[in-house]
PDB file of N, CA and C in Angstrom:
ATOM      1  N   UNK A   1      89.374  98.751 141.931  1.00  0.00           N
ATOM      2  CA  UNK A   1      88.883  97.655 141.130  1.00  0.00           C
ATOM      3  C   UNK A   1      89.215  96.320 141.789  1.00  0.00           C
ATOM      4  N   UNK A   2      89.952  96.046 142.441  1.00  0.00           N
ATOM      5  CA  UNK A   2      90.919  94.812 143.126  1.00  0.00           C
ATOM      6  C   UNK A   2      89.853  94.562 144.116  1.00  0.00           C
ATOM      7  N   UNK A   3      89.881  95.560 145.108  1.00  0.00           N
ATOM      8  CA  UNK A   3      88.754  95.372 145.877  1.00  0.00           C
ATOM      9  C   UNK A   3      87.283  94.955 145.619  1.00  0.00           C
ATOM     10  N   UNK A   4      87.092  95.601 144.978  1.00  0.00           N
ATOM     11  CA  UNK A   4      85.746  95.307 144.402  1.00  0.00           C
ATOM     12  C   UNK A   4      85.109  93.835 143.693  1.00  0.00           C
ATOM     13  N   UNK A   5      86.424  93.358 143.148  1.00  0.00           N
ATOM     14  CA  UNK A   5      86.408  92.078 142.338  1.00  0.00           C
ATOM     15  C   UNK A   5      86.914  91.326 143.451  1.00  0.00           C
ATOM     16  N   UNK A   6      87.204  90.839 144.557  1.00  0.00           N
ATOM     17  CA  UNK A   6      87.497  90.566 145.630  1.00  0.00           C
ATOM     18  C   UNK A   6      86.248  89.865 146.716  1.00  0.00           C
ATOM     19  N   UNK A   7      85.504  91.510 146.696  1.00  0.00           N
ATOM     20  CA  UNK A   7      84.201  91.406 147.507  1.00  0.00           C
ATOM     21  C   UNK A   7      83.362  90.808 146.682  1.00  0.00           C
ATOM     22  N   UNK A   8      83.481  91.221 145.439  1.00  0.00           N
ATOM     23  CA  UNK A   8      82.297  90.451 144.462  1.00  0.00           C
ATOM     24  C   UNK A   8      82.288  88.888 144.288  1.00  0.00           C
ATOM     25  N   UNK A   9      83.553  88.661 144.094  1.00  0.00           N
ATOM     26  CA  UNK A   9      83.585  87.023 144.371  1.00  0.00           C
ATOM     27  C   UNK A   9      83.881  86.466 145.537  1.00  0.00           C
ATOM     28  N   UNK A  10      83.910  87.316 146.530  1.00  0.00           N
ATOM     29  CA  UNK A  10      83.709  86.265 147.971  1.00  0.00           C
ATOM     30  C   UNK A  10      82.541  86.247 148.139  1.00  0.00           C
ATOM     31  N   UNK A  11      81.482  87.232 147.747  1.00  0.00           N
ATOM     32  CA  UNK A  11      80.046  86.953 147.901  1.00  0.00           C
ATOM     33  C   UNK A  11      79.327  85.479 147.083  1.00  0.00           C
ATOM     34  N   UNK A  12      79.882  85.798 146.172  1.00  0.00           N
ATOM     35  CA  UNK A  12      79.599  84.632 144.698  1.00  0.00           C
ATOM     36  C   UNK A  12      80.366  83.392 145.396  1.00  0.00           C
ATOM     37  N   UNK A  13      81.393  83.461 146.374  1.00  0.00           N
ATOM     38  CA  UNK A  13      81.356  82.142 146.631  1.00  0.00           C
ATOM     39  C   UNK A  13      80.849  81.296 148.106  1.00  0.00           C
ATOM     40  N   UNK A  14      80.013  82.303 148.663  1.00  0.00           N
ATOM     41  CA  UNK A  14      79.196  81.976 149.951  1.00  0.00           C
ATOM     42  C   UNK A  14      78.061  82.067 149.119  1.00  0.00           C
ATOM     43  N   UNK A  15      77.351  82.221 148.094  1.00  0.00           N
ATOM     44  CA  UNK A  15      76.353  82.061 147.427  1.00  0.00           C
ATOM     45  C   UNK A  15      76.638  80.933 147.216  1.00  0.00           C
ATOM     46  N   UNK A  16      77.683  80.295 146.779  1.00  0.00           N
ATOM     47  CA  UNK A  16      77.669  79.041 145.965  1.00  0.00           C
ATOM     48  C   UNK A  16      77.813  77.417 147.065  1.00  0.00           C
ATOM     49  N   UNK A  17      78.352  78.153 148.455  1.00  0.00           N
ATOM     50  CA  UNK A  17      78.959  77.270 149.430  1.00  0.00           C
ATOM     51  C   UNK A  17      77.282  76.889 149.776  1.00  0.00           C
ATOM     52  N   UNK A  18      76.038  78.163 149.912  1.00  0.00           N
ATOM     53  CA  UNK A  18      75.156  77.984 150.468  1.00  0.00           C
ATOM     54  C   UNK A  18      74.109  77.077 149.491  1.00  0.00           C
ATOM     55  N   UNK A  19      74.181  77.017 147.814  1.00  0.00           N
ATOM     56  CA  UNK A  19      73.310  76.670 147.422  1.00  0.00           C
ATOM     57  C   UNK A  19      74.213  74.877 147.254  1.00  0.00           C
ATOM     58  N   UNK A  20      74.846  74.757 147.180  1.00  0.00           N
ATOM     59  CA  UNK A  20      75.743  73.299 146.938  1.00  0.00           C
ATOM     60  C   UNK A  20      74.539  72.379 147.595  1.00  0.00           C
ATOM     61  N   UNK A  21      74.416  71.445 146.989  1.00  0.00           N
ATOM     62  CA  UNK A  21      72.893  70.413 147.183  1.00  0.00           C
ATOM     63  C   UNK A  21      74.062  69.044 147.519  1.00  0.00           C
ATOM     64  N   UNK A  22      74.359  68.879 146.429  1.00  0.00           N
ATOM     65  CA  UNK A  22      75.189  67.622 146.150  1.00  0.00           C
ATOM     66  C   UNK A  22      76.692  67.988 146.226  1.00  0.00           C
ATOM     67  N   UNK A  23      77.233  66.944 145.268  1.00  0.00           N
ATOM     68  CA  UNK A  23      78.865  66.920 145.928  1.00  0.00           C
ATOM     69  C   UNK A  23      79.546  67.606 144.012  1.00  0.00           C
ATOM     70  N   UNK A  24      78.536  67.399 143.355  1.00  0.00           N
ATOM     71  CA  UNK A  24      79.177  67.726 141.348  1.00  0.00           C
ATOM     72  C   UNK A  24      78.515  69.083 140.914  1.00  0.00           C
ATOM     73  N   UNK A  25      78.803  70.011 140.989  1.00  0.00           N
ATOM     74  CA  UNK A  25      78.169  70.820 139.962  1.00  0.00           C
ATOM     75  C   UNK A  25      79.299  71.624 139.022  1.00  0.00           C
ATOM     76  N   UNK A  26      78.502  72.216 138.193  1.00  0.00           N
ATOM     77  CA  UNK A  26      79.564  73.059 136.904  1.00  0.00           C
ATOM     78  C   UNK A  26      78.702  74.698 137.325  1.00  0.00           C
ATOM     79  N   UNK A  27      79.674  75.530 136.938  1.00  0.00           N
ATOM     80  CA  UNK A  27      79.618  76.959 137.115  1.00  0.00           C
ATOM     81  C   UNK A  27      79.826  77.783 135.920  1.00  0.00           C
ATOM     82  N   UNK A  28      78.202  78.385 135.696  1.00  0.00           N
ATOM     83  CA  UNK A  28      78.563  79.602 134.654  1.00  0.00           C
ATOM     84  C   UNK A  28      78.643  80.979 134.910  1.00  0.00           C
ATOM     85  N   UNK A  29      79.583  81.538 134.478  1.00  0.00           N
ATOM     86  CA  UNK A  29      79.771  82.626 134.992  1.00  0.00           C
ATOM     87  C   UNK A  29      80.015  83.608 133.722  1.00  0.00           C
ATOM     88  N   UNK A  30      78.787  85.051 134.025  1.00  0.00           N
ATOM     89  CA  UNK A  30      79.319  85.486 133.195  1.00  0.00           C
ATOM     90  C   UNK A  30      80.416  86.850 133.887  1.00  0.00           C
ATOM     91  N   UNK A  31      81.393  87.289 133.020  1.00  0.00           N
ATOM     92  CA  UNK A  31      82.300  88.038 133.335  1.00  0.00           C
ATOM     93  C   UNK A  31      82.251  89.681 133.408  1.00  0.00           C
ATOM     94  N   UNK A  32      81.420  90.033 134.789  1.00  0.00           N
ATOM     95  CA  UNK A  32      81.355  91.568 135.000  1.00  0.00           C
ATOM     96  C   UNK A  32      82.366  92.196 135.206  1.00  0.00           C
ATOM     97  N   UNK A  33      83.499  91.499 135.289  1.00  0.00           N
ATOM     98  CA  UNK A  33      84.639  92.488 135.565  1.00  0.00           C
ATOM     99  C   UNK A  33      85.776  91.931 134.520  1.00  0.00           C
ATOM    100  N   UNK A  34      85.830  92.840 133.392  1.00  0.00           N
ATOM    101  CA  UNK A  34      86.843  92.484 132.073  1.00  0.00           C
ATOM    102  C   UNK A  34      87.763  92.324 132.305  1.00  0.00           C
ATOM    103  N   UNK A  35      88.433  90.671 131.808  1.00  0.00           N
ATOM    104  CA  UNK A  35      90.208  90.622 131.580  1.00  0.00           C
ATOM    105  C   UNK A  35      90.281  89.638 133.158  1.00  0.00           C
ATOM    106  N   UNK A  36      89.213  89.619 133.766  1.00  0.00           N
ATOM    107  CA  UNK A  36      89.594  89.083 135.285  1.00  0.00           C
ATOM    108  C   UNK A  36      89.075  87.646 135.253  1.00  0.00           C
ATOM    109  N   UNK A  37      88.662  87.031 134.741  1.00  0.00           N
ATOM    110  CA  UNK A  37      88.006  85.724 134.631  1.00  0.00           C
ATOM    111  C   UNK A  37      88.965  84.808 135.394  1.00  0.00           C
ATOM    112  N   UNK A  38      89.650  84.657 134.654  1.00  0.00           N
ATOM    113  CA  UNK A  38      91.010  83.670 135.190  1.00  0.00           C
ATOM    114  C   UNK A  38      91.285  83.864 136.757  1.00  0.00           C
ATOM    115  N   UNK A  39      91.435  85.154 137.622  1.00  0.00           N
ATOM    116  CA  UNK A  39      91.455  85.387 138.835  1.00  0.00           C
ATOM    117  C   UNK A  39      90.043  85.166 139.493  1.00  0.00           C
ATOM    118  N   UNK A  40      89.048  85.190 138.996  1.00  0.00           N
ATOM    119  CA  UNK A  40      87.551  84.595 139.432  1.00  0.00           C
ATOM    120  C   UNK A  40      87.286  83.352 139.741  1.00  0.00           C
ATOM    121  N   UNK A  41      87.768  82.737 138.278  1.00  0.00           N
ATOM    122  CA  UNK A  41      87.470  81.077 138.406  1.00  0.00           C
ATOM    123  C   UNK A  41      88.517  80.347 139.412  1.00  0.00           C
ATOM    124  N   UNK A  42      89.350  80.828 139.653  1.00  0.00           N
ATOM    125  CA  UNK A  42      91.206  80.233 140.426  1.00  0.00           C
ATOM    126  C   UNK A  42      90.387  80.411 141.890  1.00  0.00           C
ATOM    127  N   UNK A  43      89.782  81.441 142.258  1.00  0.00           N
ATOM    128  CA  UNK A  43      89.022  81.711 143.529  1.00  0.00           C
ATOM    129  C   UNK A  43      87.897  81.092 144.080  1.00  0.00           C
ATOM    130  N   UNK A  44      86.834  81.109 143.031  1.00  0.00           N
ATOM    131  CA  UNK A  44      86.084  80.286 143.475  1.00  0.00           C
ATOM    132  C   UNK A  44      86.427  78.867 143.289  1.00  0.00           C
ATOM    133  N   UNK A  45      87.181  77.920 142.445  1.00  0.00           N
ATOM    134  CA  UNK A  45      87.854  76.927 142.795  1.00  0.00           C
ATOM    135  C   UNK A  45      88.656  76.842 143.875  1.00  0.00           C
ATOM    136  N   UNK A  46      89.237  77.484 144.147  1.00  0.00           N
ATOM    137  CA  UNK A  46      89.863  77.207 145.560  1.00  0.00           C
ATOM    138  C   UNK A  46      89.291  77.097 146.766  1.00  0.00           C
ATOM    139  N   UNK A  47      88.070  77.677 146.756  1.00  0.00           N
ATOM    140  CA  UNK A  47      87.077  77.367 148.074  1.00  0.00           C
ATOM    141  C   UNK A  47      85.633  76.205 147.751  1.00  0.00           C
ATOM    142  N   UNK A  48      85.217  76.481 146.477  1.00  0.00           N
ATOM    143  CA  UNK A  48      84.430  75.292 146.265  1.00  0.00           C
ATOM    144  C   UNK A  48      84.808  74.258 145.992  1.00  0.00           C
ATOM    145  N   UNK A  49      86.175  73.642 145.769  1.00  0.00           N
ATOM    146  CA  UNK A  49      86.287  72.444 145.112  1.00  0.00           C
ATOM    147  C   UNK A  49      86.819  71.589 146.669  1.00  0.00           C
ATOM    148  N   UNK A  50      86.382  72.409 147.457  1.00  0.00           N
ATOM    149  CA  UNK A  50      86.908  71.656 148.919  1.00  0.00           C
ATOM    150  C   UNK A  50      85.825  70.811 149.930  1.00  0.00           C
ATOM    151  N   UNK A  51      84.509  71.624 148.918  1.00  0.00           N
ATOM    152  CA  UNK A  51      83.524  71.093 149.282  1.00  0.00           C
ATOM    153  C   UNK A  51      82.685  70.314 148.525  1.00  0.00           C
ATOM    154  N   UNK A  52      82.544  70.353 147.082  1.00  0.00           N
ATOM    155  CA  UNK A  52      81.857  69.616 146.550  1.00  0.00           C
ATOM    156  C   UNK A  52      82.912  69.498 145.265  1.00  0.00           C
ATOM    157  N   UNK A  53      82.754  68.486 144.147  1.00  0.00           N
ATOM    158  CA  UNK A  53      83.249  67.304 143.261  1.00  0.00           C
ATOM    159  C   UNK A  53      83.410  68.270 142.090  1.00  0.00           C
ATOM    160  N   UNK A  54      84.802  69.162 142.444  1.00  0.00           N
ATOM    161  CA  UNK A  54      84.866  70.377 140.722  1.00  0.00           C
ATOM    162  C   UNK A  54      86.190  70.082 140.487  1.00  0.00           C
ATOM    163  N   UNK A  55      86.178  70.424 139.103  1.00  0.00           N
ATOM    164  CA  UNK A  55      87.342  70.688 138.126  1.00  0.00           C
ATOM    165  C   UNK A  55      87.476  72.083 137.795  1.00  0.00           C
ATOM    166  N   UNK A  56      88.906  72.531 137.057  1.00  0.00           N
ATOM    167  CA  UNK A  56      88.844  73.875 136.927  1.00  0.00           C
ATOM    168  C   UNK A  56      88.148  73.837 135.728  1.00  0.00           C
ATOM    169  N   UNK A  57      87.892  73.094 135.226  1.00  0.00           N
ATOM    170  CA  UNK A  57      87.000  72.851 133.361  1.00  0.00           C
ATOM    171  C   UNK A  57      85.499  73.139 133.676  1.00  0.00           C
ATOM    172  N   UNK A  58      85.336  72.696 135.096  1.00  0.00           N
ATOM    173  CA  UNK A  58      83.977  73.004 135.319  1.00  0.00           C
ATOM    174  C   UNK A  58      83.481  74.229 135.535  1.00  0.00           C
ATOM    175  N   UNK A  59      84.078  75.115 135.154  1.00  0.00           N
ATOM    176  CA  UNK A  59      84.092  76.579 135.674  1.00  0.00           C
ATOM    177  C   UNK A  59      83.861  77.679 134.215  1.00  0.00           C
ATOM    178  N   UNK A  60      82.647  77.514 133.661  1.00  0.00           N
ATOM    179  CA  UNK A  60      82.958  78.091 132.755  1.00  0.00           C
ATOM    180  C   UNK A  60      82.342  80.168 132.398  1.00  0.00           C
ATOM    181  N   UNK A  61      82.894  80.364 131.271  1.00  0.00           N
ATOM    182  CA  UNK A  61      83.048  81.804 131.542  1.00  0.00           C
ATOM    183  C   UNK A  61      81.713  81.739 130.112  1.00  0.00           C
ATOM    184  N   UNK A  62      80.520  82.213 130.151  1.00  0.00           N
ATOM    185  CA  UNK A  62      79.579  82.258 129.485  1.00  0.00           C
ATOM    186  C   UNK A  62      79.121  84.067 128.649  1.00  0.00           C
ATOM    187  N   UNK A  63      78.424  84.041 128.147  1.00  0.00           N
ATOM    188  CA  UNK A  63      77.889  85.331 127.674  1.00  0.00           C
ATOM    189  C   UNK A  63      75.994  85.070 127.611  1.00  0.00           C
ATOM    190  N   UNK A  64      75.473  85.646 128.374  1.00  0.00           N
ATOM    191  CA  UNK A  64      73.981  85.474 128.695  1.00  0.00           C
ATOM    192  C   UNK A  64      73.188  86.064 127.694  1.00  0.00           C
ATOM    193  N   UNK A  65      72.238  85.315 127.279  1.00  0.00           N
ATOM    194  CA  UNK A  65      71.548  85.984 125.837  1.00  0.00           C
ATOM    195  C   UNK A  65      70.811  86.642 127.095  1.00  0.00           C
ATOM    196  N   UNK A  66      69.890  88.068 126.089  1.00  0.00           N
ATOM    197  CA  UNK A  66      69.319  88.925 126.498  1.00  0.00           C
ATOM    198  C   UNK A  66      67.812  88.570 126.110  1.00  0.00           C
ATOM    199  N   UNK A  67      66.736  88.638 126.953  1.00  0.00           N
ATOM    200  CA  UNK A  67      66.659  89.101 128.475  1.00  0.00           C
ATOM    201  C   UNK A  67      67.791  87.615 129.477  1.00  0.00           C
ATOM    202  N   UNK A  68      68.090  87.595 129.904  1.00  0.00           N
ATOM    203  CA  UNK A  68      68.547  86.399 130.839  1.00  0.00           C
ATOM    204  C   UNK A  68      67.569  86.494 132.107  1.00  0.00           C
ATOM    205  N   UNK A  69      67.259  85.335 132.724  1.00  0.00           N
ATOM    206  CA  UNK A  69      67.251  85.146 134.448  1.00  0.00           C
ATOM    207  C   UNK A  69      67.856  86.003 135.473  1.00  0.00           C
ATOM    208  N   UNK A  70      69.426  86.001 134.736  1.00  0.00           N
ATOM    209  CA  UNK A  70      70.500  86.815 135.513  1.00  0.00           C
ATOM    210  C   UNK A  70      69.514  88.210 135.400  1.00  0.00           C
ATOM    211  N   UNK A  71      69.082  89.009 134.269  1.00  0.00           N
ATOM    212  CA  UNK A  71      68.662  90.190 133.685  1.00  0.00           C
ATOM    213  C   UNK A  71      67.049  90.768 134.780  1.00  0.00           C
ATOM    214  N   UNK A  72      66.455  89.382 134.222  1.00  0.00           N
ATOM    215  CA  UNK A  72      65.562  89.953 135.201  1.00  0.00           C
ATOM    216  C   UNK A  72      65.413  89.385 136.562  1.00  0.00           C
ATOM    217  N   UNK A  73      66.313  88.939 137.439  1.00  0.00           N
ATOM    218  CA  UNK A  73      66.510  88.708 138.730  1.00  0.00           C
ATOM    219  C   UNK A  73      67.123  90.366 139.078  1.00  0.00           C
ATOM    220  N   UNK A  74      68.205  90.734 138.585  1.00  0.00           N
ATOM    221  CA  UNK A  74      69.048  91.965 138.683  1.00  0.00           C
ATOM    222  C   UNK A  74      67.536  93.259 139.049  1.00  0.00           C
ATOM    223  N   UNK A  75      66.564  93.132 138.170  1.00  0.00           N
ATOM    224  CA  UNK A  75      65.783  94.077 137.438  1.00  0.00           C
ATOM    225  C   UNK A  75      64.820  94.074 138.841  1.00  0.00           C
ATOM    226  N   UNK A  76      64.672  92.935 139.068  1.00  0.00           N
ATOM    227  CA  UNK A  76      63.309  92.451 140.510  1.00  0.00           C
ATOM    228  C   UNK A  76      64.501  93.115 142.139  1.00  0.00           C
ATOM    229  N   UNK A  77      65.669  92.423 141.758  1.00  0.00           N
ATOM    230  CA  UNK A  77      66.428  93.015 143.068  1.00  0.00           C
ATOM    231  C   UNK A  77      66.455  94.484 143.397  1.00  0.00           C
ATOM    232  N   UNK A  78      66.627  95.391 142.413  1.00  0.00           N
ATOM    233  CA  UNK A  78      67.090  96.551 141.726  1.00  0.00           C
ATOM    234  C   UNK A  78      65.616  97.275 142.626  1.00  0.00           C
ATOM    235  N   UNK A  79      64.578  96.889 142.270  1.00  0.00           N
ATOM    236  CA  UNK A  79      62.925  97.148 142.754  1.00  0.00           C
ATOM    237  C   UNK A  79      62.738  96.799 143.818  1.00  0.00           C
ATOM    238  N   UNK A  80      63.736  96.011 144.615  1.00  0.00           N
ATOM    239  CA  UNK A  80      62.945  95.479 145.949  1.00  0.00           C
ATOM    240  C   UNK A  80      62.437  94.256 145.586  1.00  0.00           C
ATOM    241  N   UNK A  81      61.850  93.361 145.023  1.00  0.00           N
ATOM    242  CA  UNK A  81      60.919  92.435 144.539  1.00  0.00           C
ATOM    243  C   UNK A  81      61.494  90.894 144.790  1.00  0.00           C
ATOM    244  N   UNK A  82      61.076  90.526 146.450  1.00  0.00           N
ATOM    245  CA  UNK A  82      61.898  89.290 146.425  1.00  0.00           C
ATOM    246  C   UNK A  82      61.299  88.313 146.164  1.00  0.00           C
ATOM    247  N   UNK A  83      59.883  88.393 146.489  1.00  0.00           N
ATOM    248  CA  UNK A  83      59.115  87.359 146.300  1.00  0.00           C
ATOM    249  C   UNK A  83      59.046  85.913 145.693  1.00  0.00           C
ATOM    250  N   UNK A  84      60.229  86.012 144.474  1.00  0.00           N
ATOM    251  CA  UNK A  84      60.062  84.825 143.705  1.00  0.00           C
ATOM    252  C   UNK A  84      61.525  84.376 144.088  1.00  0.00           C
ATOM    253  N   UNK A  85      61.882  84.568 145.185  1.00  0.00           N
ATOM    254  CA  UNK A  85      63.701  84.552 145.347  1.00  0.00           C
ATOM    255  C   UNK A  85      63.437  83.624 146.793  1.00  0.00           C
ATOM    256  N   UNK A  86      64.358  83.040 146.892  1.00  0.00           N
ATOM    257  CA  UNK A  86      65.237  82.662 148.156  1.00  0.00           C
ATOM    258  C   UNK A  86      65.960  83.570 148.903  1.00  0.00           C
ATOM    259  N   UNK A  87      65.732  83.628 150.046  1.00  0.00           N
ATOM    260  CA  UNK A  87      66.881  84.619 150.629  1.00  0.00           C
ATOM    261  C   UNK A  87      67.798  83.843 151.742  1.00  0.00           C
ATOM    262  N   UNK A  88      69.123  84.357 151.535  1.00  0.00           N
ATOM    263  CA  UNK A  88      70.291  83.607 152.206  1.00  0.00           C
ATOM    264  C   UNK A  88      71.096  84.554 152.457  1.00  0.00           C
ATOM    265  N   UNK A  89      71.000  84.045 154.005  1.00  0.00           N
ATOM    266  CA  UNK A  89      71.429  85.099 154.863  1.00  0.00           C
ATOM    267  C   UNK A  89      72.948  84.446 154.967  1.00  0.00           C
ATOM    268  N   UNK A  90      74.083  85.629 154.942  1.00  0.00           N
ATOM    269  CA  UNK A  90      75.754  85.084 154.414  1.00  0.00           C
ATOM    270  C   UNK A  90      76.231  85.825 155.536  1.00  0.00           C
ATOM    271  N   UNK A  91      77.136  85.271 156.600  1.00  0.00           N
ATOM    272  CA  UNK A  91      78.178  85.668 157.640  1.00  0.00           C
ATOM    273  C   UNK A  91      79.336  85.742 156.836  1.00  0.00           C
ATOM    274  N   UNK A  92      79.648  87.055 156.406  1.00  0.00           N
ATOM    275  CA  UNK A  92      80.968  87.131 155.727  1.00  0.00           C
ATOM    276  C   UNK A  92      81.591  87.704 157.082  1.00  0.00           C
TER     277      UNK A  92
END
């Protein structure tokens, strides 16, 4: 599980290094891995707030109404279906 929540948010935060436009944004996140939030948000603050204008307040832990974006982005990835996506290529 350590691992996994590890890889999952170092991905989530070269996603976030790559989409950063400006220097302010806020982060919703919802929480796929239970009880771990607090070790999520501490992480990706520690590497995004070096680059663009965050607080740890800005980091928040959400619950996505159903269908979400998140839901059917997951649903199009899941199929192959990039078409309506960006793709960003990540040197981990």
């Amino acid at each position: 599980m350590r691992f996994r929540l590890r890889f999952h948010t170092a991905v989530v935060i070269e996603l976030i290094k790559k989409a950063v436009k400006n220097n302010e944004l806020s982060i919703q996140m919802c929480n796929d891995f239970d009880s771990h939030f607090h070790e999520i948000k501490n992480m990706i603050y520690d590497h995004i707030s070096k680059i663009a204008k965050l607080k740890p307040e800005d980091i928040l832990q959400t619950k996505f109404s159903k269908p979400s974006f998140i839901d059917l982005a997951g649903k199009d990835i899941r199929k192959g279906e990039f078409k309506d996506y960006n793709i960003v290529k990540l040197d981990i």
